[in-house]
Protein backbone atom coordinates (compact mmCIF):
# COMPACT_ATOMS: atom_id res chain seq x y z
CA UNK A 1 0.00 0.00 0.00
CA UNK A 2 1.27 3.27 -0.73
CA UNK A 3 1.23 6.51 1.29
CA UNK A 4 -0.79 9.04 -0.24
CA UNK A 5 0.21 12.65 0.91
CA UNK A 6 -2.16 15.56 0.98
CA UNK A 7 -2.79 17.50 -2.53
CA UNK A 8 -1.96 20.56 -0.09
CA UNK A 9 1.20 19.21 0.89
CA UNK A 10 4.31 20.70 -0.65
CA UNK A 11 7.26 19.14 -1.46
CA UNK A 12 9.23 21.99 1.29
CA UNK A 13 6.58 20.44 4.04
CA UNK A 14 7.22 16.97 3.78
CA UNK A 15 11.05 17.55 3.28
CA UNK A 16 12.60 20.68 3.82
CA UNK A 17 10.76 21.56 7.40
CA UNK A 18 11.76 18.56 9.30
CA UNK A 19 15.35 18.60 7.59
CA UNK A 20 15.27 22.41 8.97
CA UNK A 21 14.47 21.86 12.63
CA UNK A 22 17.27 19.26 12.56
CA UNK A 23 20.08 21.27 11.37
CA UNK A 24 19.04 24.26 13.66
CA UNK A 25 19.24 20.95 16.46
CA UNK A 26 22.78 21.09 15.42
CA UNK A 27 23.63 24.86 15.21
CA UNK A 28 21.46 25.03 18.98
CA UNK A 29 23.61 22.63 20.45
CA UNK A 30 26.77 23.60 19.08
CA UNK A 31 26.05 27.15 19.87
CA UNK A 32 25.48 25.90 23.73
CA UNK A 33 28.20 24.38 24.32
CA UNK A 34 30.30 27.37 22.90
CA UNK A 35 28.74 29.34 25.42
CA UNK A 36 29.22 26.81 28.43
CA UNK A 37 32.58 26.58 27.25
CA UNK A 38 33.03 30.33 27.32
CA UNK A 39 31.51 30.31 31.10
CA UNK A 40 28.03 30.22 30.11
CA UNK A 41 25.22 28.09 31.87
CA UNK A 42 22.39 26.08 30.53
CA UNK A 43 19.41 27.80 31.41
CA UNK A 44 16.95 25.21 30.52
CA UNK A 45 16.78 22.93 33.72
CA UNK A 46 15.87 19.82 31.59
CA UNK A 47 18.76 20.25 29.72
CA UNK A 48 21.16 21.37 32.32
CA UNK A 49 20.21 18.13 33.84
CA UNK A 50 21.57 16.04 30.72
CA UNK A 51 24.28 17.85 30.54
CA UNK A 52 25.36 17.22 34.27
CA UNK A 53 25.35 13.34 33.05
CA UNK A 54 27.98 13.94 30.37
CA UNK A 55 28.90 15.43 26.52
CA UNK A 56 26.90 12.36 24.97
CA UNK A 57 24.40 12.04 27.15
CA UNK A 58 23.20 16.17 26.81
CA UNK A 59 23.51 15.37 22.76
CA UNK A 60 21.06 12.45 22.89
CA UNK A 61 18.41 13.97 24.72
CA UNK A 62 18.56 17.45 22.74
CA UNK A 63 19.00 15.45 19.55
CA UNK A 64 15.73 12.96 20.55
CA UNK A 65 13.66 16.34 21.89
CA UNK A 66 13.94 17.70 18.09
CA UNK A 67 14.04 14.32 15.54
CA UNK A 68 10.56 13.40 17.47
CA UNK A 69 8.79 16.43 16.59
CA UNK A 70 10.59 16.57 13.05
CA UNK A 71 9.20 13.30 12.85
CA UNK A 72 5.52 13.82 14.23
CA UNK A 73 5.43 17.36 11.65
């Protein structure tokens, strides 16, 4: 069976969106850990929180908390 998508749906909406949040995933956590470096702190307690648990750890979570909703849009 094949997926049929919406006559509405453009080609930048199925693709281009989700592919978006992802790389701005990348630039957001590459950006904060410039700044931690730098003496900044992670204002988001969540995230704070992963990042107490290690490097990998902080990348994981922030990397599941934006393919999900890429996924679900």
């Amino acid at each position: 069976m094949r997926l049929k998508l919406p006559s509405y749906a453009l080609p930048w909406q199925i693709i281009i969106l989700p592919l978006s949040f992802v790389l701005f995933f990348g630039l957001d956590a590459y950006f904060t850990l410039i700044c931690i470096h730098r003496g900044g702190d992670e204002r988001n307690p969540i995230m704070e929180l992963a990042l107490r648990q290690g490097l990998g750890f902080f990348i994981f979570i922030k990397k599941m908390l934006t393919i999900i909703p890429a996924i679900v849009l």
